[in-house]
PDB file of N, CA and C in Angstrom:
ATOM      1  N   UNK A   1      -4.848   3.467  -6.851  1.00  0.00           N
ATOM      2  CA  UNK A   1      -5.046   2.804  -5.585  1.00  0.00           C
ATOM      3  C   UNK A   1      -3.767   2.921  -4.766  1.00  0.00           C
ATOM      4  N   UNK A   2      -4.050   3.060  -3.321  1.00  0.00           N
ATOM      5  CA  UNK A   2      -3.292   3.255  -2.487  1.00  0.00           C
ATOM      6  C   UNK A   2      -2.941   2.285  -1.904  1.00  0.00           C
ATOM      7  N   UNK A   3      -1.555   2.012  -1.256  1.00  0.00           N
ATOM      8  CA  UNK A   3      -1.840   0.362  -0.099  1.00  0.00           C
ATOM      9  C   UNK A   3      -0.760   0.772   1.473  1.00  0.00           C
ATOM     10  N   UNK A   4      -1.040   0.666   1.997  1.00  0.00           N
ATOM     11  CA  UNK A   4      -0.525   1.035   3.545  1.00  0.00           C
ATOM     12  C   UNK A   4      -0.444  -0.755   3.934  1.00  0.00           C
ATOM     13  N   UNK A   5       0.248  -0.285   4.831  1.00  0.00           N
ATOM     14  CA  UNK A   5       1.176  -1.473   5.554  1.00  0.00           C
ATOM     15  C   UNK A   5       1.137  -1.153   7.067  1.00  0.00           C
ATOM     16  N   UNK A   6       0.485  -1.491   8.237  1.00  0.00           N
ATOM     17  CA  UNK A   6       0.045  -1.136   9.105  1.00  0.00           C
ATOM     18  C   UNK A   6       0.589  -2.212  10.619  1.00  0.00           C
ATOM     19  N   UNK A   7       1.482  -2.006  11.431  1.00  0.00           N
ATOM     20  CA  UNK A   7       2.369  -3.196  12.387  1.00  0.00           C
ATOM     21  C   UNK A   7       1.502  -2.762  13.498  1.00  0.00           C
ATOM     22  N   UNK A   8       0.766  -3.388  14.245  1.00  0.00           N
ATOM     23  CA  UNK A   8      -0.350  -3.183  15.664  1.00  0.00           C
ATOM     24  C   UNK A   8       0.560  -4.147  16.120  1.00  0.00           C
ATOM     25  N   UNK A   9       1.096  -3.584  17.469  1.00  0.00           N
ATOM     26  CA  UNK A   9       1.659  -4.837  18.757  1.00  0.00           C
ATOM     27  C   UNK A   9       0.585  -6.025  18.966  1.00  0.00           C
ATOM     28  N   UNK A  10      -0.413  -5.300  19.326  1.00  0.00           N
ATOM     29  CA  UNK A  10      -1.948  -6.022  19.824  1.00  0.00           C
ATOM     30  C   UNK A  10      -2.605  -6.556  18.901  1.00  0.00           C
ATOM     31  N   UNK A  11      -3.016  -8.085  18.917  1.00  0.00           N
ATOM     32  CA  UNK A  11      -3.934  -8.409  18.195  1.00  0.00           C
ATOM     33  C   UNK A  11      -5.406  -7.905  18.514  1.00  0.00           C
ATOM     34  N   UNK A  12      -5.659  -8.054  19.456  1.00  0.00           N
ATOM     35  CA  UNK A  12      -7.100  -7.389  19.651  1.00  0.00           C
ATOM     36  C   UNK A  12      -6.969  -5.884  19.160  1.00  0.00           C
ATOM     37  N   UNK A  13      -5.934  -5.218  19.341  1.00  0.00           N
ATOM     38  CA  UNK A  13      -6.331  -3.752  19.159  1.00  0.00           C
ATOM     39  C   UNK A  13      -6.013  -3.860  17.358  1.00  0.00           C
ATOM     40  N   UNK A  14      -5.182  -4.934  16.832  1.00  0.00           N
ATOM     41  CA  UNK A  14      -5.172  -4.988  15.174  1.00  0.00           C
ATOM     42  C   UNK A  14      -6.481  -5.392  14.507  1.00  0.00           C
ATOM     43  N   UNK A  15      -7.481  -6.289  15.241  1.00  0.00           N
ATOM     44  CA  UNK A  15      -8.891  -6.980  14.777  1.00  0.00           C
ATOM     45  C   UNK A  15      -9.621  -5.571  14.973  1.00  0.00           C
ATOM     46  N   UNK A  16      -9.265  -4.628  15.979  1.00  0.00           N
ATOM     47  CA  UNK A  16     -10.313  -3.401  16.148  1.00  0.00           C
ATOM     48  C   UNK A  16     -10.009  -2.879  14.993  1.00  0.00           C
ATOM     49  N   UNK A  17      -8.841  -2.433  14.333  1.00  0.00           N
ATOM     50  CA  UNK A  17      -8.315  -1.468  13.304  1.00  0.00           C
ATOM     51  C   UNK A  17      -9.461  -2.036  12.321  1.00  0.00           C
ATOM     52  N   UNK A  18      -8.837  -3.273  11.821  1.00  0.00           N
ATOM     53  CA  UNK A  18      -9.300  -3.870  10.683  1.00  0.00           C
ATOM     54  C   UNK A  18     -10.925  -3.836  10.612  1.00  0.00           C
ATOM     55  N   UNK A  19     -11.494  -4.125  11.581  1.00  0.00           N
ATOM     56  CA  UNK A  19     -13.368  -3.647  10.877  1.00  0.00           C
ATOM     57  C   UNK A  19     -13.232  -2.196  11.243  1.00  0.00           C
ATOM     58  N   UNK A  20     -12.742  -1.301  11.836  1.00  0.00           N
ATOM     59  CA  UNK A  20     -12.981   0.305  11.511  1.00  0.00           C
ATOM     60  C   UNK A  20     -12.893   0.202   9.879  1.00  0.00           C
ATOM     61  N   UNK A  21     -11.353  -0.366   9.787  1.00  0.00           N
ATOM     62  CA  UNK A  21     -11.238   0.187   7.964  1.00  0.00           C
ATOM     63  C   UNK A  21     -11.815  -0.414   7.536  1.00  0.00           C
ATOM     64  N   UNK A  22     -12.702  -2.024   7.720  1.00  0.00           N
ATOM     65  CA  UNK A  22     -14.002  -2.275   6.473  1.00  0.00           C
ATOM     66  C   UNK A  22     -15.050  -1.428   6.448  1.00  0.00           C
ATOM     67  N   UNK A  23     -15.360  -0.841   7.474  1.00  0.00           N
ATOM     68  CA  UNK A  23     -16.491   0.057   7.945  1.00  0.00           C
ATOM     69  C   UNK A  23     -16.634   0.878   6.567  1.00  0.00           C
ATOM     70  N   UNK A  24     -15.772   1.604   6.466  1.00  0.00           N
ATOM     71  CA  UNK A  24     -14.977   3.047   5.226  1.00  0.00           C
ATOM     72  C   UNK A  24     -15.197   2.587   3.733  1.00  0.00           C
ATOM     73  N   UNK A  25     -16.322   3.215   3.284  1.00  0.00           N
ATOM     74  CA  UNK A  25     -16.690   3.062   1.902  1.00  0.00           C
ATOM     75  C   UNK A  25     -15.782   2.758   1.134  1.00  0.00           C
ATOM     76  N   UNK A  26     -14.429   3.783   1.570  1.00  0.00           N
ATOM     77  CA  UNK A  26     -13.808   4.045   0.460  1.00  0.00           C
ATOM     78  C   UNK A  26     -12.556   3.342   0.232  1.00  0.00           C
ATOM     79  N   UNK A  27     -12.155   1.835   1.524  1.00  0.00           N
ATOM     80  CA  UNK A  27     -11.639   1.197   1.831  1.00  0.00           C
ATOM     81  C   UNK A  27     -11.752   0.100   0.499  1.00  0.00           C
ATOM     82  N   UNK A  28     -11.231  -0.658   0.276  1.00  0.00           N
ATOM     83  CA  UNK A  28     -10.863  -1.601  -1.450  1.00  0.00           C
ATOM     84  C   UNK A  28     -11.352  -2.727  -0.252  1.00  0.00           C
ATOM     85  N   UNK A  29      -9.846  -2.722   0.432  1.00  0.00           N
ATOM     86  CA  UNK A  29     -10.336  -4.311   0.853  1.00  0.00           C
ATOM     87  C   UNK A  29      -8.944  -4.038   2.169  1.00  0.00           C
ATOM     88  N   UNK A  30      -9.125  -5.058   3.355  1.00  0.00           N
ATOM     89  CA  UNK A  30      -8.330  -5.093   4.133  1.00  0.00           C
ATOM     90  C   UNK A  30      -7.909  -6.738   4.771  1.00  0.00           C
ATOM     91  N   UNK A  31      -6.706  -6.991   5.077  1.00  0.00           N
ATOM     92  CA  UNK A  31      -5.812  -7.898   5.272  1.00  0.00           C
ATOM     93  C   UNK A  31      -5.289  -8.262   6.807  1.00  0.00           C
ATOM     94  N   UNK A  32      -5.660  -9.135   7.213  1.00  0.00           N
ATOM     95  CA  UNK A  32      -5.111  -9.248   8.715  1.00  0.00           C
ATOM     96  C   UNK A  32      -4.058 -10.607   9.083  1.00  0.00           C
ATOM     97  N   UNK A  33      -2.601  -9.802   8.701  1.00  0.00           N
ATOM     98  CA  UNK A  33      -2.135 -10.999   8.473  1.00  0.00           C
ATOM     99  C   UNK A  33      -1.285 -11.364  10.036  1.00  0.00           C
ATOM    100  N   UNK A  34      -1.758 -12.445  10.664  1.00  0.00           N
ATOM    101  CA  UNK A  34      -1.045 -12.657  12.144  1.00  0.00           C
ATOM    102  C   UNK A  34       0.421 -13.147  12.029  1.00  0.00           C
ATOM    103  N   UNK A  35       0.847 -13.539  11.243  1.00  0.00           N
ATOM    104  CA  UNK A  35       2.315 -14.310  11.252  1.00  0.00           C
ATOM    105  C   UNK A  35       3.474 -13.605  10.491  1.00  0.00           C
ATOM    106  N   UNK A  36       4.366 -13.800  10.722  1.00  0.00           N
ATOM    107  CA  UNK A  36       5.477 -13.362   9.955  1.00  0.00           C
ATOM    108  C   UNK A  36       5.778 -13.999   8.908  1.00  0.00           C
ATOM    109  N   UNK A  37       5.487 -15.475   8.834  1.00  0.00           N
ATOM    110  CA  UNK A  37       6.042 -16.109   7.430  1.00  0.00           C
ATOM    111  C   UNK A  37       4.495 -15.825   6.914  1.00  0.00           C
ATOM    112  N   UNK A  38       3.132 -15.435   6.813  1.00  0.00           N
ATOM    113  CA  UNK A  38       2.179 -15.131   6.010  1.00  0.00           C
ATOM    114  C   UNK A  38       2.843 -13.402   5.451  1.00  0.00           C
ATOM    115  N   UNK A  39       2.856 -13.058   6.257  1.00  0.00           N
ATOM    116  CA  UNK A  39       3.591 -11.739   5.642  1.00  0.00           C
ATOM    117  C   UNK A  39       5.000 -11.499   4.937  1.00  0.00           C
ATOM    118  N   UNK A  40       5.769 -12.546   4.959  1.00  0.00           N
ATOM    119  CA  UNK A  40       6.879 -12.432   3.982  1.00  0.00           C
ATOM    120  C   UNK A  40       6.178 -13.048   3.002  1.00  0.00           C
ATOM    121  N   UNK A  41       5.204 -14.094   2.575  1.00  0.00           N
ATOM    122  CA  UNK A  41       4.739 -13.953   1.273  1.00  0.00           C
ATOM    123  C   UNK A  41       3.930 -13.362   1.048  1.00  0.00           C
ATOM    124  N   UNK A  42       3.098 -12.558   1.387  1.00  0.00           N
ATOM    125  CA  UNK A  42       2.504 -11.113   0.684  1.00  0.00           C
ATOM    126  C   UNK A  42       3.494 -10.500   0.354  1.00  0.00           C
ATOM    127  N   UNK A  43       4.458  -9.912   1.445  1.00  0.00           N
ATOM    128  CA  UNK A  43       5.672  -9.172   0.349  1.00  0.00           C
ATOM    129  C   UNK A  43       6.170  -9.965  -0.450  1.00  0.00           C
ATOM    130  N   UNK A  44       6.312 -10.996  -0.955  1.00  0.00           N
ATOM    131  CA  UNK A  44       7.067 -11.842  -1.912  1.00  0.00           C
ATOM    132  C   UNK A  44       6.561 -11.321  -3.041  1.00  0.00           C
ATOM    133  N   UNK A  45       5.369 -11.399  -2.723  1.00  0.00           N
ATOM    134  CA  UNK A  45       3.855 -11.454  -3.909  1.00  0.00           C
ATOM    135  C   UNK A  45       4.046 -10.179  -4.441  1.00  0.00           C
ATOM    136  N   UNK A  46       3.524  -9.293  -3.276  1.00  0.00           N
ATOM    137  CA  UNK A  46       3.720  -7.550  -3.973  1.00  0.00           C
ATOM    138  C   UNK A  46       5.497  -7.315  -4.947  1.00  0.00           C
ATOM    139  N   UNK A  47       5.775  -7.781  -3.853  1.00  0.00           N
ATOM    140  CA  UNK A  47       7.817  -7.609  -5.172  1.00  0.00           C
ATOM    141  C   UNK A  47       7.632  -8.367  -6.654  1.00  0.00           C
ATOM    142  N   UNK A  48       7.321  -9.213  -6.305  1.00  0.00           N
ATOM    143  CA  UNK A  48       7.048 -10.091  -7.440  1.00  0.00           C
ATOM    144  C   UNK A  48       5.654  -9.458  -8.500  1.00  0.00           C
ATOM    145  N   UNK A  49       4.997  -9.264  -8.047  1.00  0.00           N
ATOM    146  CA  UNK A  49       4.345  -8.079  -9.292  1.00  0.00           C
ATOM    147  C   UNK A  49       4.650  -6.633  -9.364  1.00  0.00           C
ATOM    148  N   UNK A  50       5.335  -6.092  -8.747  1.00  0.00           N
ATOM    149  CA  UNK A  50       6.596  -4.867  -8.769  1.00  0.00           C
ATOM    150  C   UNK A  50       7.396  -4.783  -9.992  1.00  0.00           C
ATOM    151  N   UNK A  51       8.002  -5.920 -10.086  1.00  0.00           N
ATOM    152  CA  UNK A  51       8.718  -6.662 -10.913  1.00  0.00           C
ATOM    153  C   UNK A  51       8.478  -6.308 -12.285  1.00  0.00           C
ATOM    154  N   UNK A  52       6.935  -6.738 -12.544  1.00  0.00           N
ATOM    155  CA  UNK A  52       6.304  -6.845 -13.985  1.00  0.00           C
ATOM    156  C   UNK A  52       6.679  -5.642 -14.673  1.00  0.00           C
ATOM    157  N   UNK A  53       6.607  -4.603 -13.590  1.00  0.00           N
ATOM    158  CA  UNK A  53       6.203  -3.202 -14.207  1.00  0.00           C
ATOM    159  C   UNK A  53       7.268  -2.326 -14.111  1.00  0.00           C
ATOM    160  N   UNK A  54       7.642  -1.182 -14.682  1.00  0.00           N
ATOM    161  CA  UNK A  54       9.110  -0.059 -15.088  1.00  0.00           C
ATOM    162  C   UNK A  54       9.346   0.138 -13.768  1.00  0.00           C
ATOM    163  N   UNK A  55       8.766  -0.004 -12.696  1.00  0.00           N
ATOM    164  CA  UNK A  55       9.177   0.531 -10.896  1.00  0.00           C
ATOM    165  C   UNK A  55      10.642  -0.533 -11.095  1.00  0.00           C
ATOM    166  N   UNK A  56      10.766  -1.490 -11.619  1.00  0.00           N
ATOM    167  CA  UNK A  56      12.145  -2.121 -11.600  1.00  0.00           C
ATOM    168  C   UNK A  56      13.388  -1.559 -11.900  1.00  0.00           C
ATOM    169  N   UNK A  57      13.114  -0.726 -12.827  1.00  0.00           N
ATOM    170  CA  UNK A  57      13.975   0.135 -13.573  1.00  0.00           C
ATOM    171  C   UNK A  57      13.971   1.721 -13.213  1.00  0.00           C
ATOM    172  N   UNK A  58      13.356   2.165 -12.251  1.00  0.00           N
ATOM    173  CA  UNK A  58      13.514   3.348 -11.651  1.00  0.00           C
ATOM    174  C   UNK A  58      14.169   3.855 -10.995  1.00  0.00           C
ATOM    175  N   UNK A  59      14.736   4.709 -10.626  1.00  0.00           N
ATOM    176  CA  UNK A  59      15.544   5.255  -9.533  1.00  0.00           C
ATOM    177  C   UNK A  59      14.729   6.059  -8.426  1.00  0.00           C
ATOM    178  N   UNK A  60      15.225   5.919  -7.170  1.00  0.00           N
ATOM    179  CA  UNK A  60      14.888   7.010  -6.383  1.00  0.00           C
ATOM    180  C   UNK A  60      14.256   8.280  -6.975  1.00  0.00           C
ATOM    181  N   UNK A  61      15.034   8.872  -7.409  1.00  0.00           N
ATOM    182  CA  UNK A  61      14.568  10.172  -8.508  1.00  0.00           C
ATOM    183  C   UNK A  61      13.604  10.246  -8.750  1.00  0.00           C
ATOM    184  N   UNK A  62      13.716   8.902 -10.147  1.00  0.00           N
ATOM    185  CA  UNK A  62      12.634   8.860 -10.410  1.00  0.00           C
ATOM    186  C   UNK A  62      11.621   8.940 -10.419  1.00  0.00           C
ATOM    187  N   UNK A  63      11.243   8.096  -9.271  1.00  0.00           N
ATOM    188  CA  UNK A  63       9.722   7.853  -8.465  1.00  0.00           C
ATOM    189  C   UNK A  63       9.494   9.437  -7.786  1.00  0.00           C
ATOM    190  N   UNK A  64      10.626  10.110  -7.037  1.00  0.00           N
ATOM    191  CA  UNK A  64       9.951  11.187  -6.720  1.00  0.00           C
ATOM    192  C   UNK A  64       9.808  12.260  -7.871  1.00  0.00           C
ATOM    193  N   UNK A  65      10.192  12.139  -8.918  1.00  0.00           N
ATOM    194  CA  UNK A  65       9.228  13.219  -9.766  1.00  0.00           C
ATOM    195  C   UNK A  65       8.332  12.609 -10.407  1.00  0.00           C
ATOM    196  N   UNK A  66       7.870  11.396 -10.179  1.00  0.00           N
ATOM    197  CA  UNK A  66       6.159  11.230 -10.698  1.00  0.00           C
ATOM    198  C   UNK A  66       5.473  11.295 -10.043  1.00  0.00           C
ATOM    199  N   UNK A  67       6.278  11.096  -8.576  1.00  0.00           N
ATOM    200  CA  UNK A  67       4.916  11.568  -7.423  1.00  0.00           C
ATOM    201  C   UNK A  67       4.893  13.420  -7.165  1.00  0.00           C
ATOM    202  N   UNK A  68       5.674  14.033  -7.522  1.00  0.00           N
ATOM    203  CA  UNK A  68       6.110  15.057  -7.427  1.00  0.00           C
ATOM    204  C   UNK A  68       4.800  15.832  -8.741  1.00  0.00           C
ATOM    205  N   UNK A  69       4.525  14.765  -9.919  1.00  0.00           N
ATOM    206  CA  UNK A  69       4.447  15.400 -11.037  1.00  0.00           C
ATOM    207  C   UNK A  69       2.458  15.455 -11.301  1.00  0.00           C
ATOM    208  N   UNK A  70       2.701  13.967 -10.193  1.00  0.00           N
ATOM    209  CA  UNK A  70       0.975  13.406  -9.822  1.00  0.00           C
ATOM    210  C   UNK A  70       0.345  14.576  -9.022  1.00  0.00           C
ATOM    211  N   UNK A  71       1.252  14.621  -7.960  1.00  0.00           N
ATOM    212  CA  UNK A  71       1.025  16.084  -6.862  1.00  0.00           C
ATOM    213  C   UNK A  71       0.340  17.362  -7.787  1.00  0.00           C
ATOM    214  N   UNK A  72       1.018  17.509  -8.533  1.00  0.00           N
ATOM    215  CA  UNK A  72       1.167  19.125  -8.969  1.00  0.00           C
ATOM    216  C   UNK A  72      -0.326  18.387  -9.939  1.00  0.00           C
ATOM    217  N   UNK A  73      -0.265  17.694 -10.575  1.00  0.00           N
ATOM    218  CA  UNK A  73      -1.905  17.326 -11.728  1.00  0.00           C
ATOM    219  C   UNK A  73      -2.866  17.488 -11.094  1.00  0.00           C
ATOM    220  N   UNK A  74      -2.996  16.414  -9.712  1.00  0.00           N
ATOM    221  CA  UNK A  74      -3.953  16.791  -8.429  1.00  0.00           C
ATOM    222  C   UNK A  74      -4.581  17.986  -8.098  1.00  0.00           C
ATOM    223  N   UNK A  75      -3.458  18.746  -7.678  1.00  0.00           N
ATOM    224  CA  UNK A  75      -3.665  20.021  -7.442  1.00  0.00           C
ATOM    225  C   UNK A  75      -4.430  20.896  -8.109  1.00  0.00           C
ATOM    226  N   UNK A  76      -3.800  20.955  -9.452  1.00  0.00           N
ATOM    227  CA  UNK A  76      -4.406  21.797 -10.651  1.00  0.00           C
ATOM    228  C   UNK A  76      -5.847  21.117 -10.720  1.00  0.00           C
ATOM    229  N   UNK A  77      -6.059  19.743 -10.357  1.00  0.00           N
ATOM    230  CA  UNK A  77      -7.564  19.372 -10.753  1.00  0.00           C
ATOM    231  C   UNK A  77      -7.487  18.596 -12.268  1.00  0.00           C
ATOM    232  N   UNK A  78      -6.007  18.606 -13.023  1.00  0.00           N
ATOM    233  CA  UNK A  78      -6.509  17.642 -14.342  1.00  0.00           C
ATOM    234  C   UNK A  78      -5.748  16.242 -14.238  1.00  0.00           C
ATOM    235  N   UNK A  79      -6.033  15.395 -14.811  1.00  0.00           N
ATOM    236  CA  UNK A  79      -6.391  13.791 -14.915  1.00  0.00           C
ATOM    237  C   UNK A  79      -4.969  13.500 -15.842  1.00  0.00           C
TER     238      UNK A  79
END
């Protein structure tokens, strides 16, 4: 799963975004958060289960040769 992070100036033109992307089958789920202190605790939240997992202990590097390594599996077509 993928997650994007998306800043619209406009609320009306951010409420348009948000039912396009419920529209999209292939959409999980979408978030319309109006405030700044609702959105520093979603990021709190996302860091804080970040945390749980080896991304704590990674380096820059790192991360780009597993995305580097995901790329190339993709490609080839194996899992």
């Amino acid at each position: 799963m993928e997650t994007l992070l998306v800043k619209v100036s406009e609320h009306k033109k951010a409420t348009m975004l948000v039912e396009l992307l419920k529209s999209m089958d292939f959409i999980e789920s979408v978030d319309l958060i109006g405030d700044m202190k609702s959105f520093k605790e979603l990021f709190n939240k996302v860091n804080e289960e970040a945390a749980l997992t080896d991304l704590k202990d990674m380096t820059m590097d790192d991360i780009n040769k597993e995305i580097k390594e995901y790329r190339l599996e993709k490609k080839s077509g194996s899992n």
